[in-house]
PDB file of N, CA and C in Angstrom:
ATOM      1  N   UNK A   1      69.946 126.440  92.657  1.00  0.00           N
ATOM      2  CA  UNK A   1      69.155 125.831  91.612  1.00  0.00           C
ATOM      3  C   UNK A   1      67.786 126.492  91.572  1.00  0.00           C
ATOM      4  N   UNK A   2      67.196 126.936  90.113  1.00  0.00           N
ATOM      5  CA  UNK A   2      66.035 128.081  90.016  1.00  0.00           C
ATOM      6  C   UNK A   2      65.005 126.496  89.950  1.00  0.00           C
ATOM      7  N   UNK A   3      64.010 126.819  90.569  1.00  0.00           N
ATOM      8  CA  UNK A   3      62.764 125.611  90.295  1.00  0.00           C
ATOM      9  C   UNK A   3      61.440 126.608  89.607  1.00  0.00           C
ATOM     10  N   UNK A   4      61.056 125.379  88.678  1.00  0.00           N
ATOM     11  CA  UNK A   4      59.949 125.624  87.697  1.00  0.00           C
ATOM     12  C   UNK A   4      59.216 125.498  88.122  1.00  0.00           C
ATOM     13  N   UNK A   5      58.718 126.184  89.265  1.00  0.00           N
ATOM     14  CA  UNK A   5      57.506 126.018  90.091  1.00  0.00           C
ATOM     15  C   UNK A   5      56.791 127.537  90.547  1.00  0.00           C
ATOM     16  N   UNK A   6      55.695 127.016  91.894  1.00  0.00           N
ATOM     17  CA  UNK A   6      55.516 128.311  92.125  1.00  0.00           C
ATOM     18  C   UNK A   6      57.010 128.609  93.336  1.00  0.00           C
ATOM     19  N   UNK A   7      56.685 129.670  93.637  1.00  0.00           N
ATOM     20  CA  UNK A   7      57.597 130.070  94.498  1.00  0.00           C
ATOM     21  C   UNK A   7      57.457 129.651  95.934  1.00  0.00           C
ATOM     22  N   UNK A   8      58.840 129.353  96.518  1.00  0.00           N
ATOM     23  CA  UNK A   8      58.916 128.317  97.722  1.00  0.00           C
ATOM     24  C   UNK A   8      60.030 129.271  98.356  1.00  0.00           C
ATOM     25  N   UNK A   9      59.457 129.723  99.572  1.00  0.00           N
ATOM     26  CA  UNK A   9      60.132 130.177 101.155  1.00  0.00           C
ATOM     27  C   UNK A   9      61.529 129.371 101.064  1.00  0.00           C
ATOM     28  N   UNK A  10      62.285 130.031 101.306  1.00  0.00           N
ATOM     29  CA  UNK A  10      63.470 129.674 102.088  1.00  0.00           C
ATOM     30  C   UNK A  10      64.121 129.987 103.028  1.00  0.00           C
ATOM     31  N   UNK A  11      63.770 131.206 103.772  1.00  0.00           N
ATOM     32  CA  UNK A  11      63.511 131.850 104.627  1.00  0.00           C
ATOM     33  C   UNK A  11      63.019 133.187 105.389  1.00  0.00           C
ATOM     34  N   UNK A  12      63.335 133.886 106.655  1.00  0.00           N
ATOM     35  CA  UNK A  12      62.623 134.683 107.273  1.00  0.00           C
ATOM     36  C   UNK A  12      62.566 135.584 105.659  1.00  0.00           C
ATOM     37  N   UNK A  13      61.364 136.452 106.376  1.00  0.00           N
ATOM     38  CA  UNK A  13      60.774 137.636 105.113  1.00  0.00           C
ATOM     39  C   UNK A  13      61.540 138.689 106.076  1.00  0.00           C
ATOM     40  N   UNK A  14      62.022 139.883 105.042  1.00  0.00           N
ATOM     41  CA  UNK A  14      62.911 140.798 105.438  1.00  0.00           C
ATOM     42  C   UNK A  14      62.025 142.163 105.607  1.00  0.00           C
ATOM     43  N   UNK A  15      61.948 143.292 106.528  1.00  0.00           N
ATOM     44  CA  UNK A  15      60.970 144.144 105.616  1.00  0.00           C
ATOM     45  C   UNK A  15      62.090 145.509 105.291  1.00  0.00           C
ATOM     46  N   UNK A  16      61.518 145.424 104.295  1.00  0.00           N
ATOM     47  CA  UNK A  16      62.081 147.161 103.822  1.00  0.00           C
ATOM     48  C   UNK A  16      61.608 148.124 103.645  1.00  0.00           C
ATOM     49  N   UNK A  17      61.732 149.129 104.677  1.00  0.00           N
ATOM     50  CA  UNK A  17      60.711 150.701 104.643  1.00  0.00           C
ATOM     51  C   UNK A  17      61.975 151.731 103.934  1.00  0.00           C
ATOM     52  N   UNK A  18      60.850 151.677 102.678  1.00  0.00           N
ATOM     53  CA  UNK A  18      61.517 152.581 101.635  1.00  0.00           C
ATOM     54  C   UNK A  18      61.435 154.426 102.333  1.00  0.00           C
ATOM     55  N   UNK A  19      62.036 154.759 101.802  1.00  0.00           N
ATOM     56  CA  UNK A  19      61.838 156.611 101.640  1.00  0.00           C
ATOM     57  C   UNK A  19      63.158 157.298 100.731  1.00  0.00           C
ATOM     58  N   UNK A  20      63.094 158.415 100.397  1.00  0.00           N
ATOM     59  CA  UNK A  20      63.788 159.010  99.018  1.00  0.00           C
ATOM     60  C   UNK A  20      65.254 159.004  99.956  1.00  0.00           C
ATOM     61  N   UNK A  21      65.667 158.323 101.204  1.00  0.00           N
ATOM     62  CA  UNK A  21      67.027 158.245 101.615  1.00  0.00           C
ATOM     63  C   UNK A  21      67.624 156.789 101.122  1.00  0.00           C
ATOM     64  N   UNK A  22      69.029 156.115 100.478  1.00  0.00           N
ATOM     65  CA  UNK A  22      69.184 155.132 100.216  1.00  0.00           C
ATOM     66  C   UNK A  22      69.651 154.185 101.496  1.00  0.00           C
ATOM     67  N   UNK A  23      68.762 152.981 101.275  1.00  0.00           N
ATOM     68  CA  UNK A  23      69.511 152.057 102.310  1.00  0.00           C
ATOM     69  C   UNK A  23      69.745 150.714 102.217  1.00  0.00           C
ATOM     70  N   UNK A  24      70.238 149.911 102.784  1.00  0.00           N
ATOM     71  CA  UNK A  24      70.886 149.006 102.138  1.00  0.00           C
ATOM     72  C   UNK A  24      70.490 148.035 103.910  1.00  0.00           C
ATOM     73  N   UNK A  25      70.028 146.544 103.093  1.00  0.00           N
ATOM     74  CA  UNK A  25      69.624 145.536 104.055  1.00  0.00           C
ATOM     75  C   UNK A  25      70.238 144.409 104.058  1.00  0.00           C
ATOM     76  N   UNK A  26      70.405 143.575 104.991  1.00  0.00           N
ATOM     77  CA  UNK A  26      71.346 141.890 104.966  1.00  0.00           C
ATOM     78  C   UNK A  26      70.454 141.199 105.001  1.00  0.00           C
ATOM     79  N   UNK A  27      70.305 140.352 104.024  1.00  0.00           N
ATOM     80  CA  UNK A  27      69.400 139.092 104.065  1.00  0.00           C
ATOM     81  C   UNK A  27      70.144 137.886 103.590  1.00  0.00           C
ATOM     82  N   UNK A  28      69.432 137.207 104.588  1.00  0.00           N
ATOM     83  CA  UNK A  28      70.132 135.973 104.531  1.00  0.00           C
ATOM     84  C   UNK A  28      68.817 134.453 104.496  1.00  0.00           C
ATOM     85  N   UNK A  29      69.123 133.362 103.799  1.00  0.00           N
ATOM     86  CA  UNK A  29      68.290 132.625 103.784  1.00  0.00           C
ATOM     87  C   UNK A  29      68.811 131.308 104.720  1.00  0.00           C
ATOM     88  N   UNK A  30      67.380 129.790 105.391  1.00  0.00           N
ATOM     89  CA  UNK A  30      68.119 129.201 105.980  1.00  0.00           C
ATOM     90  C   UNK A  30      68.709 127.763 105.217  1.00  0.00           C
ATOM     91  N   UNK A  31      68.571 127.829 103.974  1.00  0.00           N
ATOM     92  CA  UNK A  31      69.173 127.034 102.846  1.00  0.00           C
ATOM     93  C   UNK A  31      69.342 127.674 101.916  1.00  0.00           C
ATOM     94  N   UNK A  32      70.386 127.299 100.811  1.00  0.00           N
ATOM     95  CA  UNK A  32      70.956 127.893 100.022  1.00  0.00           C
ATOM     96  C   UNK A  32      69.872 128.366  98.518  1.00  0.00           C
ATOM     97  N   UNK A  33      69.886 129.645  98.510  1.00  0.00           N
ATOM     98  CA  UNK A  33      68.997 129.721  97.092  1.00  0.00           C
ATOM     99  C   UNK A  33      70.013 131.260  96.395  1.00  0.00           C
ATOM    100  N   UNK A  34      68.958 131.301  95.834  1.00  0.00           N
ATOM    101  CA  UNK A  34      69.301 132.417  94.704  1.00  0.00           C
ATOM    102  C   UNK A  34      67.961 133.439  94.031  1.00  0.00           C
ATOM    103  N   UNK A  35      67.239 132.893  94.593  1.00  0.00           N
ATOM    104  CA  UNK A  35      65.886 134.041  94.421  1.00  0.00           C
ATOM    105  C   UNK A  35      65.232 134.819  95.089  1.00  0.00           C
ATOM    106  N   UNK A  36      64.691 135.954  94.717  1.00  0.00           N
ATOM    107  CA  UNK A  36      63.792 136.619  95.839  1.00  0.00           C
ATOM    108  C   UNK A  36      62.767 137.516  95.918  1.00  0.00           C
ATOM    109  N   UNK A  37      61.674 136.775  97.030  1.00  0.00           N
ATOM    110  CA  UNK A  37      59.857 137.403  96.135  1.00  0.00           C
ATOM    111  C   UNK A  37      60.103 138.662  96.976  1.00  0.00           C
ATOM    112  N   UNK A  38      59.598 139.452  95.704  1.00  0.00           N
ATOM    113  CA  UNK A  38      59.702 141.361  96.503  1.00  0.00           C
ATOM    114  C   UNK A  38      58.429 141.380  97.010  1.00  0.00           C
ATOM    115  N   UNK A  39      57.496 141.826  97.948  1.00  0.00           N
ATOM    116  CA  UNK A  39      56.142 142.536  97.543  1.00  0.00           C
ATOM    117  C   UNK A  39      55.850 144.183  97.711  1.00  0.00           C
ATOM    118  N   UNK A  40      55.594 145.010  97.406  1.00  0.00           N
ATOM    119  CA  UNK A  40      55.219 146.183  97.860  1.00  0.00           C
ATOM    120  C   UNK A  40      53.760 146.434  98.471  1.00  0.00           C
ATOM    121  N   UNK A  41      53.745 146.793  99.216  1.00  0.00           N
ATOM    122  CA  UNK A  41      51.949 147.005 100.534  1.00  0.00           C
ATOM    123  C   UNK A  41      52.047 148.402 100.007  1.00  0.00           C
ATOM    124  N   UNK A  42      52.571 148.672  99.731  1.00  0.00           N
ATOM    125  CA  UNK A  42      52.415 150.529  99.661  1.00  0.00           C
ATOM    126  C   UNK A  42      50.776 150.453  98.792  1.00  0.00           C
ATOM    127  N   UNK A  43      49.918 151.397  99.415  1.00  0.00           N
ATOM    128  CA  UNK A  43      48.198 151.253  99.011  1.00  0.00           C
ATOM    129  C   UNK A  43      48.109 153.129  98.686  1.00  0.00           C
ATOM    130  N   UNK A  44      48.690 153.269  99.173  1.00  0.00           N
ATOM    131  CA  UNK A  44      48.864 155.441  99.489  1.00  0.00           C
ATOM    132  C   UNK A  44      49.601 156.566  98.277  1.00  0.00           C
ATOM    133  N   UNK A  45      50.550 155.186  97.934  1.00  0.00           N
ATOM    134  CA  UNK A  45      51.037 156.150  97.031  1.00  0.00           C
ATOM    135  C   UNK A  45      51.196 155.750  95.557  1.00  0.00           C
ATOM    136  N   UNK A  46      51.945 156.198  94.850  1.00  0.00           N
ATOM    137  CA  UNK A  46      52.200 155.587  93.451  1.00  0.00           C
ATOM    138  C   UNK A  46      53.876 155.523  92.826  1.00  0.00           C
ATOM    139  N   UNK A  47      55.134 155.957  93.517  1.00  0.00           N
ATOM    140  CA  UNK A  47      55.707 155.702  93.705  1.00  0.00           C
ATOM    141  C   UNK A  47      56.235 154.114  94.015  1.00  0.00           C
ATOM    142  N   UNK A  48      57.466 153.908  93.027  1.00  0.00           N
ATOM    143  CA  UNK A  48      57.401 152.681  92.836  1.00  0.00           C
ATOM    144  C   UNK A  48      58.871 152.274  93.944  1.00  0.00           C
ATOM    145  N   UNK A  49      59.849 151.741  94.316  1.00  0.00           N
ATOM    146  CA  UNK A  49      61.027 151.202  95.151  1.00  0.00           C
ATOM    147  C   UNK A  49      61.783 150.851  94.201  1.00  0.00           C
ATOM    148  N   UNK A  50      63.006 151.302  94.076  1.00  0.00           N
ATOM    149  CA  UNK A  50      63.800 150.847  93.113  1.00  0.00           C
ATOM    150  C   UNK A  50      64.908 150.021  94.198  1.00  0.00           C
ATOM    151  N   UNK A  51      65.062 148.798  93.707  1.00  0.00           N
ATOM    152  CA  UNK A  51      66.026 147.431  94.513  1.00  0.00           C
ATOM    153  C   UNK A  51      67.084 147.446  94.039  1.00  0.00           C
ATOM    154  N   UNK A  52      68.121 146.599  94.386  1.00  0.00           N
ATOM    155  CA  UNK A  52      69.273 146.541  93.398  1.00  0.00           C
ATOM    156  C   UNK A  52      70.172 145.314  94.856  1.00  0.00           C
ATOM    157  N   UNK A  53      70.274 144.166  94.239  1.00  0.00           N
ATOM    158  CA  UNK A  53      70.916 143.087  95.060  1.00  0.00           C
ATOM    159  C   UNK A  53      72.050 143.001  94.466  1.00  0.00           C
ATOM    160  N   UNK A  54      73.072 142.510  95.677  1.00  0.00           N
ATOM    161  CA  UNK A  54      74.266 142.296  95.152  1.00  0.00           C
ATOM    162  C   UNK A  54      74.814 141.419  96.240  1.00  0.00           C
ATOM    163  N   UNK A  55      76.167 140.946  95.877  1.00  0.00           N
ATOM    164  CA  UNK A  55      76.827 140.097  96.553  1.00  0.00           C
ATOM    165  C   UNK A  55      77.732 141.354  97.390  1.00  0.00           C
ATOM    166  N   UNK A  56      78.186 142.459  97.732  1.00  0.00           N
ATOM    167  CA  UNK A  56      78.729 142.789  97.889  1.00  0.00           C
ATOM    168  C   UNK A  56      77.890 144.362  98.696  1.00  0.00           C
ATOM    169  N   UNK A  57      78.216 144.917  99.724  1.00  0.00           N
ATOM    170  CA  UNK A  57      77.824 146.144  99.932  1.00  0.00           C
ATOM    171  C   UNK A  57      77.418 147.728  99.817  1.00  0.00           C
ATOM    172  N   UNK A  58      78.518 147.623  98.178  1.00  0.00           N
ATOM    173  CA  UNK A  58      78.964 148.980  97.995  1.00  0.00           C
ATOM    174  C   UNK A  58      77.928 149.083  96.501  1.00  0.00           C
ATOM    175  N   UNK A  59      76.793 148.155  95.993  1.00  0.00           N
ATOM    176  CA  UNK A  59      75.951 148.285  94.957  1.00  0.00           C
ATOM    177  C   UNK A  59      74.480 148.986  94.989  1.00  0.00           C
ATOM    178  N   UNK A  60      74.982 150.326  95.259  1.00  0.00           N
ATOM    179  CA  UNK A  60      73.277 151.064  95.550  1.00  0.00           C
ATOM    180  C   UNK A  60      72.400 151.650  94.468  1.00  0.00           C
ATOM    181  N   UNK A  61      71.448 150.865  94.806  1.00  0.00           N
ATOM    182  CA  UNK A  61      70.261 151.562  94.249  1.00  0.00           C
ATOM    183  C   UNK A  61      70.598 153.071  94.096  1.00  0.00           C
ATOM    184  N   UNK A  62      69.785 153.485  92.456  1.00  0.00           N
ATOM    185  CA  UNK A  62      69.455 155.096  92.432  1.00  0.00           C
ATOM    186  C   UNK A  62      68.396 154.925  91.634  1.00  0.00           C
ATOM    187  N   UNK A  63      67.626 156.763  91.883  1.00  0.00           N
ATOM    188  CA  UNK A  63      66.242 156.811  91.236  1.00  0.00           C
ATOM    189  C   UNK A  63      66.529 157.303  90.073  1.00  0.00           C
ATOM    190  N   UNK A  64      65.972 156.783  88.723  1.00  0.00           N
ATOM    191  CA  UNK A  64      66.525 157.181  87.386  1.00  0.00           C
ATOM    192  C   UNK A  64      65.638 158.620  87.141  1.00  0.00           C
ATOM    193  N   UNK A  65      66.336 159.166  87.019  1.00  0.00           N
ATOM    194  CA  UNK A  65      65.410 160.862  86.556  1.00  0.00           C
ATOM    195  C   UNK A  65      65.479 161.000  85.406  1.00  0.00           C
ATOM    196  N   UNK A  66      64.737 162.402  85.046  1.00  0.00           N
ATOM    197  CA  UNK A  66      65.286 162.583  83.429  1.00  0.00           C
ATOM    198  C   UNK A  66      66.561 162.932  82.731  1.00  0.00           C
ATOM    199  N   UNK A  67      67.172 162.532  82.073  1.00  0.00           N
ATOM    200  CA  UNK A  67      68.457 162.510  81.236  1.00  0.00           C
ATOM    201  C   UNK A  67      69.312 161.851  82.078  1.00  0.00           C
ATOM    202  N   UNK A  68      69.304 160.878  83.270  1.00  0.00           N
ATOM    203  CA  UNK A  68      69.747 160.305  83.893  1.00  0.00           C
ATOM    204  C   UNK A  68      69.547 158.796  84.310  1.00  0.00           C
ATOM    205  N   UNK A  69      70.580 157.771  84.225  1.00  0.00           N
ATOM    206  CA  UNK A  69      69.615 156.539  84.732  1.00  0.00           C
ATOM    207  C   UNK A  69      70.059 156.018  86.101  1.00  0.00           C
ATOM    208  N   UNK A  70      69.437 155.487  86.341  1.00  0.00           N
ATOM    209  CA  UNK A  70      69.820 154.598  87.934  1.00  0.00           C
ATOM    210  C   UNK A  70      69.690 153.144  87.777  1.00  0.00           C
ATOM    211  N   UNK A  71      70.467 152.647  89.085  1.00  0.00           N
ATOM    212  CA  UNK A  71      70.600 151.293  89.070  1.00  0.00           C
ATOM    213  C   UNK A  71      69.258 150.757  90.067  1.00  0.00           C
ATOM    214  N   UNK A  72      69.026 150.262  89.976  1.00  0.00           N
ATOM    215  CA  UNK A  72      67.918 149.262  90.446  1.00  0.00           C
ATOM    216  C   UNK A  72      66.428 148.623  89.718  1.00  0.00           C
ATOM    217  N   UNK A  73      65.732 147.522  89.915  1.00  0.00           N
ATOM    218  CA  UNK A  73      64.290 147.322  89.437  1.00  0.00           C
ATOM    219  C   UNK A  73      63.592 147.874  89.963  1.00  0.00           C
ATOM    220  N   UNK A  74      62.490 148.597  89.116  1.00  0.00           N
ATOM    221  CA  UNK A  74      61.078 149.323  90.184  1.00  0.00           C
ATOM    222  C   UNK A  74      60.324 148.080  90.484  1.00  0.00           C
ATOM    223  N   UNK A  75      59.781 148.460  91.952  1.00  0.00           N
ATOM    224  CA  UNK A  75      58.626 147.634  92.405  1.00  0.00           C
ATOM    225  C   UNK A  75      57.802 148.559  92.495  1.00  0.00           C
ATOM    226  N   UNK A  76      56.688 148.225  91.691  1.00  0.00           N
ATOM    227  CA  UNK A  76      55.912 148.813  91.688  1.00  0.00           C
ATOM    228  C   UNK A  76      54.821 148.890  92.945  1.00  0.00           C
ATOM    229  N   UNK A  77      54.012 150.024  93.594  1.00  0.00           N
ATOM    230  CA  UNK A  77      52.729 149.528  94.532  1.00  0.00           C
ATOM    231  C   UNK A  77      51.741 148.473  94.446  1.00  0.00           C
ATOM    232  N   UNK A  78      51.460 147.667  95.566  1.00  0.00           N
ATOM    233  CA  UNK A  78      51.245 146.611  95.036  1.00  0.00           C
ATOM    234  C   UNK A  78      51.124 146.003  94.178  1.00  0.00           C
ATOM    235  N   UNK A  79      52.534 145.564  93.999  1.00  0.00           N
ATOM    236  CA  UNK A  79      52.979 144.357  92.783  1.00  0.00           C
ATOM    237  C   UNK A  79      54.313 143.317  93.636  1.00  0.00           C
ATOM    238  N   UNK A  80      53.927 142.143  93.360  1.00  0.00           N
ATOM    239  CA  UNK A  80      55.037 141.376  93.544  1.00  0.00           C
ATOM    240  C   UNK A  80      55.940 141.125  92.831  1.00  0.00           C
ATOM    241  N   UNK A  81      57.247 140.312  92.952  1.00  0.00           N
ATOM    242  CA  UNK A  81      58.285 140.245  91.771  1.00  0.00           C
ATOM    243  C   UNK A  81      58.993 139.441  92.555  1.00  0.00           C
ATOM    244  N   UNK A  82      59.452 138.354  91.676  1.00  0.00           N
ATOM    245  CA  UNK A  82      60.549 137.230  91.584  1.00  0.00           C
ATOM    246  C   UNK A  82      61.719 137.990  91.246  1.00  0.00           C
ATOM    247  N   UNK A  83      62.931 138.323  91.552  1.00  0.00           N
ATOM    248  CA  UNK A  83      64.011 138.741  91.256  1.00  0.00           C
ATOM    249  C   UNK A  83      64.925 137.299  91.606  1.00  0.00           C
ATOM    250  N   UNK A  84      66.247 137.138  90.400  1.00  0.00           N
ATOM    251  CA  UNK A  84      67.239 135.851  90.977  1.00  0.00           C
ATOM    252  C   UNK A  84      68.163 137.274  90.818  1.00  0.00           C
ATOM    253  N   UNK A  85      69.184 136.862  91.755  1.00  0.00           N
ATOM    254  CA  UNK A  85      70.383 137.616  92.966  1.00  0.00           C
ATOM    255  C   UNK A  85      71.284 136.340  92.982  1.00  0.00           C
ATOM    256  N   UNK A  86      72.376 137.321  93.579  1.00  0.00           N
ATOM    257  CA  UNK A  86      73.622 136.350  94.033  1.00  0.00           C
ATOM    258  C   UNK A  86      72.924 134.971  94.920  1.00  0.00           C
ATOM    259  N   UNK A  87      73.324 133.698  95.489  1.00  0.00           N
ATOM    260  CA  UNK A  87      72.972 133.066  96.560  1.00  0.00           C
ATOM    261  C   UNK A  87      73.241 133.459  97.701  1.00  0.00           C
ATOM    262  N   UNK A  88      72.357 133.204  98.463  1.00  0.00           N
ATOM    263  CA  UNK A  88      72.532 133.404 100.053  1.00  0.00           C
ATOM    264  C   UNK A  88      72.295 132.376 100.867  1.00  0.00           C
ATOM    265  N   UNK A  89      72.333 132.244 101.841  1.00  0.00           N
ATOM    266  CA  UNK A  89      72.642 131.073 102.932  1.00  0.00           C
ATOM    267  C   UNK A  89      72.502 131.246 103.952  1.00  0.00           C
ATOM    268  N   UNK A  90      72.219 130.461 104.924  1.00  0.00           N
ATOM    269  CA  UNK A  90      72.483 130.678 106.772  1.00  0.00           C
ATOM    270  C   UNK A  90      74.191 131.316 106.547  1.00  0.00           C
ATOM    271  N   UNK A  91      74.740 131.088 105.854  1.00  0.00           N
ATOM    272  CA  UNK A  91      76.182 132.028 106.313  1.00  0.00           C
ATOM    273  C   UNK A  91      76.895 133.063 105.175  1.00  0.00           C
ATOM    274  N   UNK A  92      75.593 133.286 104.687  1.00  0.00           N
ATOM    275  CA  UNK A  92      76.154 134.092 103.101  1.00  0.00           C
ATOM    276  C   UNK A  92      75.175 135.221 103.332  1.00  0.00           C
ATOM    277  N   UNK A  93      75.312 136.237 103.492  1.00  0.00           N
ATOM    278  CA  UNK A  93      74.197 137.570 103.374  1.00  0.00           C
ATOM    279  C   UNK A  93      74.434 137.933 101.785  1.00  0.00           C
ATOM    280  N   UNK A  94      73.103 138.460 101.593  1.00  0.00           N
ATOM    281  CA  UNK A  94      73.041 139.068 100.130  1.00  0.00           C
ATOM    282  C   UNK A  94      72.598 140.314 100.360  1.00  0.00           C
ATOM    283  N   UNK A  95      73.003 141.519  99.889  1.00  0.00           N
ATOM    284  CA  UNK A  95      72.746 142.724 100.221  1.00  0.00           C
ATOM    285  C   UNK A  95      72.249 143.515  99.522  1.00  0.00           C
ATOM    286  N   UNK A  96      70.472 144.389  99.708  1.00  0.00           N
ATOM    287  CA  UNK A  96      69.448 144.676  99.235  1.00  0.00           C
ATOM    288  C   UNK A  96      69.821 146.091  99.363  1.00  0.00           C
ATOM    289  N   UNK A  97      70.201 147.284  98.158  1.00  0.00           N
ATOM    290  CA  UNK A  97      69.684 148.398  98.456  1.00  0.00           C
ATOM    291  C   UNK A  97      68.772 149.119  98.136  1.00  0.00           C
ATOM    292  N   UNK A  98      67.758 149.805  98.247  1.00  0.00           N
ATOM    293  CA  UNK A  98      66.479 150.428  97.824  1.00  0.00           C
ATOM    294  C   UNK A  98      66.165 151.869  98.480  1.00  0.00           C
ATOM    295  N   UNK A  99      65.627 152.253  97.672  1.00  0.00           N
ATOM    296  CA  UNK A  99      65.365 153.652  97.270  1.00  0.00           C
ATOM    297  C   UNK A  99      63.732 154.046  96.633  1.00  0.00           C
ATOM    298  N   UNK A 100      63.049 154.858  96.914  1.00  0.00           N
ATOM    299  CA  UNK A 100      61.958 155.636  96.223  1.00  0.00           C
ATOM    300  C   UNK A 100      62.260 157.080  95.977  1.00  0.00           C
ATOM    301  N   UNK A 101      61.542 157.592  95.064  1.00  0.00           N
ATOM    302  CA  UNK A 101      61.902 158.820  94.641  1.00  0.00           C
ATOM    303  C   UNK A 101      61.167 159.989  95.785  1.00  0.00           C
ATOM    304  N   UNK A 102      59.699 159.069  96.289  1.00  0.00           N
ATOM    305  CA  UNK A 102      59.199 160.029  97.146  1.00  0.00           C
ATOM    306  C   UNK A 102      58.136 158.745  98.000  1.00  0.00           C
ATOM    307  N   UNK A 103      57.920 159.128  99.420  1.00  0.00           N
ATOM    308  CA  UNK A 103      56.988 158.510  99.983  1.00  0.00           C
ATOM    309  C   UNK A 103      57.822 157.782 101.074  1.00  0.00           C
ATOM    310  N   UNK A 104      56.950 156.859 101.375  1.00  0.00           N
ATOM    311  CA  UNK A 104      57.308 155.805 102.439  1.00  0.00           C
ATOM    312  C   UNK A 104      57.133 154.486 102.631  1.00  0.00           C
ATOM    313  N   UNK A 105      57.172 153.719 101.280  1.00  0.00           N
ATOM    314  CA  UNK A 105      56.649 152.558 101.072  1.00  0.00           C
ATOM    315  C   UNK A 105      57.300 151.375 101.710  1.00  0.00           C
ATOM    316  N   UNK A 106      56.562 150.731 102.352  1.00  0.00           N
ATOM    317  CA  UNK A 106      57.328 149.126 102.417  1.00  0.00           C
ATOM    318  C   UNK A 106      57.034 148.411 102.097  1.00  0.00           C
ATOM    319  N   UNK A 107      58.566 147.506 101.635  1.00  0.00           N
ATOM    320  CA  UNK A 107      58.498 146.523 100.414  1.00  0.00           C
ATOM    321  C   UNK A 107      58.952 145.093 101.830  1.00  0.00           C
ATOM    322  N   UNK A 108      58.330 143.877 101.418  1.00  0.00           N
ATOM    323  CA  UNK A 108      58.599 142.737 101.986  1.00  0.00           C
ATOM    324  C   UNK A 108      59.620 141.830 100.827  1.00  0.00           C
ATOM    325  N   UNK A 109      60.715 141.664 101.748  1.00  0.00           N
ATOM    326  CA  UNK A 109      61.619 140.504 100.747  1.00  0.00           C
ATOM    327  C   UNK A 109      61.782 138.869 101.667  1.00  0.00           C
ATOM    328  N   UNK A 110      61.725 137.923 100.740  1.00  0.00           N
ATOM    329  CA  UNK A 110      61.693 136.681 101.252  1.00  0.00           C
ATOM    330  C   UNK A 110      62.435 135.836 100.471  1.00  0.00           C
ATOM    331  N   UNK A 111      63.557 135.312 100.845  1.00  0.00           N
ATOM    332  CA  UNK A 111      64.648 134.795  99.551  1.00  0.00           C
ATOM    333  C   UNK A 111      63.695 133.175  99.689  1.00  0.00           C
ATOM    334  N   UNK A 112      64.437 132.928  98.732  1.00  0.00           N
ATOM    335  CA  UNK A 112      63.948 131.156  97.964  1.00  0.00           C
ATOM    336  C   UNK A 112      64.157 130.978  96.509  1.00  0.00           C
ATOM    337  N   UNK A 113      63.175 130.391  95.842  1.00  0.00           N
ATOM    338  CA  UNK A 113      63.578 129.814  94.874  1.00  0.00           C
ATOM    339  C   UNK A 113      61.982 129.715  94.078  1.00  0.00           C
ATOM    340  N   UNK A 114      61.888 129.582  93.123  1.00  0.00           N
ATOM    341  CA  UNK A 114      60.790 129.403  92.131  1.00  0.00           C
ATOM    342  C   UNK A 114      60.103 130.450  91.496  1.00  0.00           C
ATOM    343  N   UNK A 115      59.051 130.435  90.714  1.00  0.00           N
ATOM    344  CA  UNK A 115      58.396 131.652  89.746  1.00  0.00           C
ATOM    345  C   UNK A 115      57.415 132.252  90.392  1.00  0.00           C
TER     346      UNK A 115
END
């Protein structure tokens, strides 16, 4: 259930250290939601993290180039973002893959619920 609120923890924050190799993270929350606050700390570069959640393992992120597109949302350097995703649970992992085109940014993910 999405709440019309601000955004509310549901559990541990995940971190994700981006670089132009793709990788893919398990997050899991300790009650059931369906949302999840991204943040990017990256201060160094301008390179943005492209995400891409799924219920399933095999959904990876790519960096969209020219005449080409890729799957994932950019996070931009410091910028946060509400993304809703499959649900996750103390016994449901939801699986994060991310990608940058260049750099080394890390992005913080924290599943829950709200705007």
């Amino acid at each position: 259930m999405a709440y019309n609120q601000a955004f509310y923890p549901m559990g541990k924050t995940f971190v994700l250290s981006g670089s132009s190799t793709l990788a893919t993270s398990n997050v899991f929350a300790d009650s059931p939601c369906s949302q999840y606050l991204f943040v990017n700390h990256e201060t160094s570069g301008s390179q943005p993290v492209y995400v891409r959640i799924s219920a399933t393992s095999g959904a990876n992120a790519a960096v969209p180039t020219s005449g080409t597109a890729g799957y994932g949302v950019p996070i931009r350097p410091q910028e946060s973002l509400v993304l809703s995703g499959p649900q996750c649970s103390s016994s449901a992992n939801v699986f994060i893959s991310y990608i940058s085109a260049s750099g080394t940014p890390t992005v913080y993910v924290t599943p829950g619920e709200g705007i």
